[in-house]
C-alpha atoms as a PDB file:
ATOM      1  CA  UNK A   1       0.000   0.000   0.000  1.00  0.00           C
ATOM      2  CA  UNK A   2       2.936   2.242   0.768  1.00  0.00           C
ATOM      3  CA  UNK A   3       4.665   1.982  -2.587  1.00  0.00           C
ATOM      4  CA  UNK A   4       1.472   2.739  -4.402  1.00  0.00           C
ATOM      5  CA  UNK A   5       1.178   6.084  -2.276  1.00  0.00           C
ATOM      6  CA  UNK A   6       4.648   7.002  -2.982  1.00  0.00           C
ATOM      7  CA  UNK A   7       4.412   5.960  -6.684  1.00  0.00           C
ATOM      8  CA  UNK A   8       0.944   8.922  -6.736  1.00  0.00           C
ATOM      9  CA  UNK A   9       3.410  11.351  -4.892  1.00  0.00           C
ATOM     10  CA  UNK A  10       5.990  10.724  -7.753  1.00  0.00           C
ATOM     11  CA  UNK A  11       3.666  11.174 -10.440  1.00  0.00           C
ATOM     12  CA  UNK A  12       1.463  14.025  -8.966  1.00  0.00           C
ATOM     13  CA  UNK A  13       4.220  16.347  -7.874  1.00  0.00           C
ATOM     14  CA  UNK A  14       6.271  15.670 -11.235  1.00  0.00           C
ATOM     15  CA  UNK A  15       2.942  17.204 -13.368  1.00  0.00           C
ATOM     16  CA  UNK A  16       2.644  19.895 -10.896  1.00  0.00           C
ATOM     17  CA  UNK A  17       5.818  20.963 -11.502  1.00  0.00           C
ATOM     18  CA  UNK A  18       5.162  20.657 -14.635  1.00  0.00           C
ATOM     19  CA  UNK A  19       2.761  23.095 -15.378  1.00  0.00           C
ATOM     20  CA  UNK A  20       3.372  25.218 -12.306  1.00  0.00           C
ATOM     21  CA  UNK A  21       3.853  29.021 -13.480  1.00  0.00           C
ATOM     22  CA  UNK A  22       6.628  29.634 -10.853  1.00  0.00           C
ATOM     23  CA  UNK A  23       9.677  28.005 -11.433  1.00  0.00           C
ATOM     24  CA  UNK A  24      10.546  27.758  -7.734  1.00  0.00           C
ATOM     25  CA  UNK A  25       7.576  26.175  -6.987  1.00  0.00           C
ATOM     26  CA  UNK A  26       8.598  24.018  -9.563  1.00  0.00           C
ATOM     27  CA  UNK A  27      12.052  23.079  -8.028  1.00  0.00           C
ATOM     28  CA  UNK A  28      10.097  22.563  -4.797  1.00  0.00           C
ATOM     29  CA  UNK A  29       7.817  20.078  -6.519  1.00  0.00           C
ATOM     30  CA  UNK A  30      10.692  18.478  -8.358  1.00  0.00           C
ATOM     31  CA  UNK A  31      12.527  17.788  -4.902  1.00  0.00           C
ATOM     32  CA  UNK A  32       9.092  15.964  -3.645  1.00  0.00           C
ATOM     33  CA  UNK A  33       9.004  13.721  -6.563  1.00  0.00           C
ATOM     34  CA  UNK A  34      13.139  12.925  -6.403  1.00  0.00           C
ATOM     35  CA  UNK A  35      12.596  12.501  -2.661  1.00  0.00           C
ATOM     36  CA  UNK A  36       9.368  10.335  -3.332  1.00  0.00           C
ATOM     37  CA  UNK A  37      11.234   8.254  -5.291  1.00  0.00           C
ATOM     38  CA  UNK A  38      14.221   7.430  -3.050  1.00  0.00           C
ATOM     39  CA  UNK A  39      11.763   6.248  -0.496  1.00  0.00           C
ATOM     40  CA  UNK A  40       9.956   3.929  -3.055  1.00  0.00           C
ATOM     41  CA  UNK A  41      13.374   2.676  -3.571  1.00  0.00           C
ATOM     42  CA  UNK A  42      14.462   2.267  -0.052  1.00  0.00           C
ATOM     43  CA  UNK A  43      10.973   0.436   0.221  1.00  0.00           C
ATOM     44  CA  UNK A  44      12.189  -2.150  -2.935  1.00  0.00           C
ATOM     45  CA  UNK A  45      15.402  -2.740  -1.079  1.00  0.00           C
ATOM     46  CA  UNK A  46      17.727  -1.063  -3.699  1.00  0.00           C
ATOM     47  CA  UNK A  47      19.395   1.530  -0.657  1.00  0.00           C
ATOM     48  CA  UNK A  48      22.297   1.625  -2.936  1.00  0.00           C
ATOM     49  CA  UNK A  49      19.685   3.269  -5.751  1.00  0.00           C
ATOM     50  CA  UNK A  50      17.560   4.880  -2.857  1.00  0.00           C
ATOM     51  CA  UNK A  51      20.997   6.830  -1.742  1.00  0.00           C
ATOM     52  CA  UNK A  52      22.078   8.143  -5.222  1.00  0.00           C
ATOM     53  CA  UNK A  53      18.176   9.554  -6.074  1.00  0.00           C
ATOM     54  CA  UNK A  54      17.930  11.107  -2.812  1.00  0.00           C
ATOM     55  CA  UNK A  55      21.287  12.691  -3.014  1.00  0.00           C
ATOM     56  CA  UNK A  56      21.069  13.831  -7.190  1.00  0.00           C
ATOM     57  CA  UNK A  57      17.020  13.666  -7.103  1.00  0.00           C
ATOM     58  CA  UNK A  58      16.079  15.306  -4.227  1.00  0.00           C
ATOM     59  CA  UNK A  59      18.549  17.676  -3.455  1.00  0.00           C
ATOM     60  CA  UNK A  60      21.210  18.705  -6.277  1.00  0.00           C
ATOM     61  CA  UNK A  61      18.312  18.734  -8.730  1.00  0.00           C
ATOM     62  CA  UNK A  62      16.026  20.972  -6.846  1.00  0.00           C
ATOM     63  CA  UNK A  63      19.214  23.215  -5.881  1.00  0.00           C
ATOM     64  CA  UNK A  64      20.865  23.477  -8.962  1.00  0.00           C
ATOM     65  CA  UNK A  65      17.474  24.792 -10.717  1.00  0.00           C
ATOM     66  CA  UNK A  66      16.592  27.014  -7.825  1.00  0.00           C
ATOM     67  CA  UNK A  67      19.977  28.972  -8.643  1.00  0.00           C
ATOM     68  CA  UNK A  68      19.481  28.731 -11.816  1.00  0.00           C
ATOM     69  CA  UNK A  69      16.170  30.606 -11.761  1.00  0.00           C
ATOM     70  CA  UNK A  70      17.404  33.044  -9.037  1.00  0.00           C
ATOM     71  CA  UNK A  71      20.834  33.929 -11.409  1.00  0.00           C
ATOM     72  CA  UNK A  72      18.257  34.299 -14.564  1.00  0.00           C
ATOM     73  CA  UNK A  73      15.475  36.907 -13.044  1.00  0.00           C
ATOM     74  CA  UNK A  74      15.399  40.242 -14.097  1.00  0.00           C
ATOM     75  CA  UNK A  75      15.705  43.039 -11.853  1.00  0.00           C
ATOM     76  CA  UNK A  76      13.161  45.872 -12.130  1.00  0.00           C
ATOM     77  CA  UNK A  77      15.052  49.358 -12.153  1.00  0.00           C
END
């Protein structure tokens, strides 16, 4: 029952972020889903997998676009 409730977390934070407007927001989401999925992993027994996604998936990811989007905004003047 767990691992279909953390495959729905997966899927439904990975469209959110897909058509969410704000792009943080959308880094937010993304770190759910990469975090999602290290659990669901974990929960297979594959920690050696589950380590790697929640490392890259759930926190480089999310990071690395969050900067990103902050180094990219305009400034009003």
């Amino acid at each position: 029952m767990l691992e279909f409730v953390l495959i729905i977390i997966t899927v439904l934070s990975a469209i959110l972020a897909l058509i969410q407007k704000d792009l943080l927001k959308a880094a937010i989401l993304t770190g759910f889903s990469g975090g999602a999925l290290a659990l669901l992993f974990q929960i297979l027994l594959a920690p050696d997998v589950a380590l790697t996604q929640a490392i890259v998936g759930a926190a480089i990811v999310p990071v690395f676009i969050a900067l990103a989007v902050k180094k990219t905004q305009r400034e009003d003047k």
